[in-house]
Protein backbone atom coordinates (compact mmCIF):
# COMPACT_ATOMS: atom_id res chain seq x y z
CA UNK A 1 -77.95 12.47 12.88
CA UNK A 2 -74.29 10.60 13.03
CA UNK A 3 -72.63 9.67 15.76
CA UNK A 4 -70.12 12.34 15.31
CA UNK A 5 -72.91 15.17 15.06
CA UNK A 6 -74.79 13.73 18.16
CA UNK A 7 -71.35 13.25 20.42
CA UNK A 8 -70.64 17.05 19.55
CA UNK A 9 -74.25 18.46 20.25
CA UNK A 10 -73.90 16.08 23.36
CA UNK A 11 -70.87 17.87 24.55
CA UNK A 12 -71.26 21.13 23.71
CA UNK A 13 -75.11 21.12 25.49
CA UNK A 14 -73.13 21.38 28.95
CA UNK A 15 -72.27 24.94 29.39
CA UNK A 16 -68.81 24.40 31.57
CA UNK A 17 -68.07 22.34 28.46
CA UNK A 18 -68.84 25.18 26.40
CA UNK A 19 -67.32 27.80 27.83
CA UNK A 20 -64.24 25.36 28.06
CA UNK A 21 -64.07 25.02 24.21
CA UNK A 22 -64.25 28.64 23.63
CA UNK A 23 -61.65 29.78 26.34
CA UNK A 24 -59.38 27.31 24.08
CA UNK A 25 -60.67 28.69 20.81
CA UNK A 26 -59.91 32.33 22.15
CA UNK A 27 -57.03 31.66 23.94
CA UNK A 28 -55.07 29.11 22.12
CA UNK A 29 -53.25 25.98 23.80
CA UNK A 30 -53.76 25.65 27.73
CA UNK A 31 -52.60 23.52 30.46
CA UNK A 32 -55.67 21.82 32.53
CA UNK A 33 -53.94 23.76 35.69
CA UNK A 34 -54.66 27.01 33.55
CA UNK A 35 -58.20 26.27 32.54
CA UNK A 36 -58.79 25.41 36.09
CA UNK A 37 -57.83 28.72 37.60
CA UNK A 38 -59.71 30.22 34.77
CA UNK A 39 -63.03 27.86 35.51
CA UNK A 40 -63.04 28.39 38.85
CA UNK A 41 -63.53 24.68 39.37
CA UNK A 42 -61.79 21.50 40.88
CA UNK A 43 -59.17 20.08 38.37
CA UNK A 44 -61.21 16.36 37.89
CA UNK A 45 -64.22 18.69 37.46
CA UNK A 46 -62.39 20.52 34.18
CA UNK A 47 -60.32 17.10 33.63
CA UNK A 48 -63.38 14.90 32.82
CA UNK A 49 -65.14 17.54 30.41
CA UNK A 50 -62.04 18.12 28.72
CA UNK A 51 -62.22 14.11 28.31
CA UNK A 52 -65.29 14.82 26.75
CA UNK A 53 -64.78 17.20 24.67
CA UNK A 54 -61.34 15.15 23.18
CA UNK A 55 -64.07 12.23 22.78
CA UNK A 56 -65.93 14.36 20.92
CA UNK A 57 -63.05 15.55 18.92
CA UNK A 58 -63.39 19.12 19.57
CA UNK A 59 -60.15 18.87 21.40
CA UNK A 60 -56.70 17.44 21.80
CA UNK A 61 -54.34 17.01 23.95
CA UNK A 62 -50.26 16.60 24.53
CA UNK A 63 -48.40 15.69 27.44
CA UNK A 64 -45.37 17.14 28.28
CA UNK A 65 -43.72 16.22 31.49
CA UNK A 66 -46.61 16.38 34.49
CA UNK A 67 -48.57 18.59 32.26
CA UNK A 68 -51.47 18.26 29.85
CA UNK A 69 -51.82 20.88 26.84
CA UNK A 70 -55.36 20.83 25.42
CA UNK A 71 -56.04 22.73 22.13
CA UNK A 72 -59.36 23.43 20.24
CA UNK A 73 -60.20 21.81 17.29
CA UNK A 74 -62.15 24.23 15.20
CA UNK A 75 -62.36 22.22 12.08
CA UNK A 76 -64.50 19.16 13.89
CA UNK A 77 -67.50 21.61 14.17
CA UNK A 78 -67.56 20.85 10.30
CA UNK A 79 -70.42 18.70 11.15
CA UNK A 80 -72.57 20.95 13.30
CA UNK A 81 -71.79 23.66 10.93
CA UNK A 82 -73.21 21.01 7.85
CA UNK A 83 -76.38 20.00 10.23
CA UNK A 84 -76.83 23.71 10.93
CA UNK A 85 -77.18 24.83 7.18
CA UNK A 86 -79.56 21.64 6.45
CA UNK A 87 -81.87 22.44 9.01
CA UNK A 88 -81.69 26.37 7.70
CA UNK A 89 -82.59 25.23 4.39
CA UNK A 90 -85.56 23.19 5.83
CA UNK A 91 -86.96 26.09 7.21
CA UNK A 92 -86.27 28.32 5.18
CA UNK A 93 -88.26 26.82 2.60
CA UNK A 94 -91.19 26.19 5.33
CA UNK A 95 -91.42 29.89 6.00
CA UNK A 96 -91.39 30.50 2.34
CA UNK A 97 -94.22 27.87 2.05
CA UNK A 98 -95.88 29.74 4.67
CA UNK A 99 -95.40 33.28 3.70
CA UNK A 100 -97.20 31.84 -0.50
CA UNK A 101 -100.07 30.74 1.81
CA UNK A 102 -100.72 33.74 3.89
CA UNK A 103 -100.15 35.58 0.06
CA UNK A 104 -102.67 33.27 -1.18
CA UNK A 105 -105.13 33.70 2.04
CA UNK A 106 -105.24 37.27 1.41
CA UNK A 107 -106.54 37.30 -1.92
């Protein structure tokens, strides 16, 4: 696995971090003090796994005056979305493997 596929896994496993991610994907740009109210926790709680996340590159960020604007970045899950259908096609052809067998038990 890359870097880039682990650091996403990594950041997604947390589920604040999730749910974070898909109140931006739903919801469009947000300020921090908006996803906070929305979180229901402390601002450095929602701060640091936003800085996560932007590690990650799942999301970025702009400043404008005293406030931060986060955004998701749908198009970085390219990777997960790429690991996902590799390990589909693995198993996929082990069940397939498996189902011949069982055929072949049976006769």
């Amino acid at each position: 696995m890359s870097e880039q596929e682990d650091a996403i896994f990594r950041s997604l496993a947390d589920p604040t971090r999730r749910a974070l991610f898909v109140q931006l994907c739903r919801g469009g740009e947000q300020t921090v003090g908006a996803l906070t109210r929305w979180a229901g926790v402390s601002q450095p709680t929602v701060s640091k796994h936003l800085a996560v996340l932007r590690d990650a590159g799942l999301v970025s960020d702009r400043h404008e005056g005293r406030q931060t604007h986060y955004v998701a970045r749908q198009a970085a899950l390219a990777p997960l979305l790429d690991w996902t259908r590799t390990m589909a096609g693995f198993w996929e052809s082990r069940f397939d493997d498996l189902e011949n067998l069982l055929k072949r038990m049976d006769q």
